[in-house]
Protein backbone atom coordinates (compact mmCIF):
# COMPACT_ATOMS: atom_id res chain seq x y z
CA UNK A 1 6.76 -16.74 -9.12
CA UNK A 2 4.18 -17.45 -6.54
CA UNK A 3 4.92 -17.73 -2.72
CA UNK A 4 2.50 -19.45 -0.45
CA UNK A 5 2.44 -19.74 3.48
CA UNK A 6 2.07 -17.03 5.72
CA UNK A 7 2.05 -14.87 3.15
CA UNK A 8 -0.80 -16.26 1.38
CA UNK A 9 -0.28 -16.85 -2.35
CA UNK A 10 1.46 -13.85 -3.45
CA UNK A 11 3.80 -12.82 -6.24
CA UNK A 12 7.08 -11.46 -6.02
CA UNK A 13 6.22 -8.28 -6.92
CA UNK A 14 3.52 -8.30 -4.23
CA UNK A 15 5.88 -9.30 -1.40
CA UNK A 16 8.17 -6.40 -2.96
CA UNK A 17 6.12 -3.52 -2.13
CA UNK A 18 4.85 -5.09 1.57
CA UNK A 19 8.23 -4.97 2.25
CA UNK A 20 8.89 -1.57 1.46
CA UNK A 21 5.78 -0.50 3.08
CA UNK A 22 6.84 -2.20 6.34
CA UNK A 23 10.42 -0.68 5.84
CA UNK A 24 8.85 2.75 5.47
CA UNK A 25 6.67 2.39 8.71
CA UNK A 26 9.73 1.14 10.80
CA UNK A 27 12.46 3.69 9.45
CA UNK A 28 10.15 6.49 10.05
CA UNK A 29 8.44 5.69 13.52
CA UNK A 30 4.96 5.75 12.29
CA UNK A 31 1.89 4.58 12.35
CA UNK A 32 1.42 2.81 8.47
CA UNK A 33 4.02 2.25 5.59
CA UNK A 34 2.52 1.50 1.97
CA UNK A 35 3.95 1.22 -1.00
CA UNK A 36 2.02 1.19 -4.58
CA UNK A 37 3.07 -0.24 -7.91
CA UNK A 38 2.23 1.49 -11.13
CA UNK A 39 1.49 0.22 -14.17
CA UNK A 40 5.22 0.60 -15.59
CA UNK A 41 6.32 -1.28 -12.54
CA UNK A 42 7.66 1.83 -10.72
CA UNK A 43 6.61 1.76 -7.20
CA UNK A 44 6.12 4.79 -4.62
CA UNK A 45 7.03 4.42 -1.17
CA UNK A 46 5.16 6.53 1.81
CA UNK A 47 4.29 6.75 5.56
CA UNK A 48 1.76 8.23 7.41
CA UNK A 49 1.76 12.18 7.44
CA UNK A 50 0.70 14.05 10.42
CA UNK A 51 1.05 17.32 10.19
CA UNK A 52 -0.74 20.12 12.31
CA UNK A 53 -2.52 21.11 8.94
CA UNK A 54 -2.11 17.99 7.16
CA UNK A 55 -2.64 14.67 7.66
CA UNK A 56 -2.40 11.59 5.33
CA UNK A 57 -2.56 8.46 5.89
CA UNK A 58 0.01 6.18 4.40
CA UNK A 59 -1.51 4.77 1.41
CA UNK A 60 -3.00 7.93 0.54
CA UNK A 61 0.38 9.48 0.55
CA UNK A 62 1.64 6.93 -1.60
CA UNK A 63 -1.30 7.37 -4.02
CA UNK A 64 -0.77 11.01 -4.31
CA UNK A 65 3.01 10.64 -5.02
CA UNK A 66 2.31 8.20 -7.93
CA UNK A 67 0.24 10.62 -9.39
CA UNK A 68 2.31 13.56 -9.24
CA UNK A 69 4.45 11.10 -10.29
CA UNK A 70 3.25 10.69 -13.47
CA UNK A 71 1.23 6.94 -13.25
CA UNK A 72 -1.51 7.21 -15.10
CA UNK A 73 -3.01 3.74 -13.17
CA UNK A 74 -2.18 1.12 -10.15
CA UNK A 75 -1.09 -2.63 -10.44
CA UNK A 76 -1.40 -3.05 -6.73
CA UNK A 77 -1.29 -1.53 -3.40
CA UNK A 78 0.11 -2.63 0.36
CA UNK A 79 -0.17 -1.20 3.52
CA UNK A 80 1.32 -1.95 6.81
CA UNK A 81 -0.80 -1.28 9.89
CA UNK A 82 -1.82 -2.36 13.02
CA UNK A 83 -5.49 -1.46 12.14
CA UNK A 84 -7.75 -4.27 11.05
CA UNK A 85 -8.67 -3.07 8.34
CA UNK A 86 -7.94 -0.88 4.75
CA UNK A 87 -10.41 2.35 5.64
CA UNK A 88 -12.96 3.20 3.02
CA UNK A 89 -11.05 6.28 2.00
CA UNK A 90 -7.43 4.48 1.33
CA UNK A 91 -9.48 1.56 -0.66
CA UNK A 92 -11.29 4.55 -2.79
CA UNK A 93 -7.89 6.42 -3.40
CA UNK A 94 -6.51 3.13 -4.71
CA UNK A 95 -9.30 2.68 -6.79
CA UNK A 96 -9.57 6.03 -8.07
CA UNK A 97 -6.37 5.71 -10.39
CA UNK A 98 -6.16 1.90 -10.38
CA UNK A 99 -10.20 1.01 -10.48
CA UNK A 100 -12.02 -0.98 -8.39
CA UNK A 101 -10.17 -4.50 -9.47
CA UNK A 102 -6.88 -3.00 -8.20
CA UNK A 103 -5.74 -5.45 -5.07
CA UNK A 104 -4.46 -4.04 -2.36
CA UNK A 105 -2.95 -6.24 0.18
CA UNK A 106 -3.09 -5.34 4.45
CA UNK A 107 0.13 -6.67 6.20
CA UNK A 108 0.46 -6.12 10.13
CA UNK A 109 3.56 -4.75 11.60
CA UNK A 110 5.33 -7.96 11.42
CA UNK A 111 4.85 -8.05 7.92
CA UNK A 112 2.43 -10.71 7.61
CA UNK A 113 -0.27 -10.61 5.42
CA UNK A 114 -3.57 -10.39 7.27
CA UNK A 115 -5.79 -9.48 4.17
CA UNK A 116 -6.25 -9.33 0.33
CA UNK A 117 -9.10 -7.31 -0.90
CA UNK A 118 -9.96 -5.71 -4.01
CA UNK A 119 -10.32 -1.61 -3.84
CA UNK A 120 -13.80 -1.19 -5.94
């Protein structure tokens, strides 16, 4: 199934995990929620991690719990942010185990899908 409007044209699935990355972000007061799918359909929730020795961003959190997880590659990725923008270094964790075809979808705080790129 394929939903159109303000969400562009998105699958289920792909609404799924924005919605769990915006859930993430809200119930935990933070900056960014993401959410990643794997490719048995699992998906791994996270928010940003800002620690005095550690910090993460979301989608790099989420990335690193798939793989100590067990996923051995990426269906698709979502992040929730106010930024603009994926950074360089969430696109190339994303494309690390899911390759550089792997989409991963930008929603703003509302939710809203502001961008679809690919993370090669």
């Amino acid at each position: 199934m394929t939903l159109s409007s303000e969400h562009g044209d998105l699958g289920a699935e792909d609404l799924k995990i924005i919605t769990l990355a915006r859930s993430a972000r809200a119930r935990n007061g933070v900056a960014e929620g993401a959410a990643v799918r794997d490719e048995t359909g699992r998906t791994y929730v996270a928010g940003t991690v800002e620690l005095e020795s550690l910090r993460l961003s979301a989608l790099r959190t989420a990335v690193a719990m798939a793989v100590a997880s067990g996923a051995r590659s990426l269906e698709a990725a979502a992040v929730v942010s106010a930024a603009g923008e994926a950074s360089a270094e969430d696109r190339a964790a994303v494309r690390d185990l899911g390759g550089p075809e792997t989409p991963v979808l930008l929603a703003g705080p509302d939710g809203v899908l502001r961008a679809a790129v690919t993370a090669g």
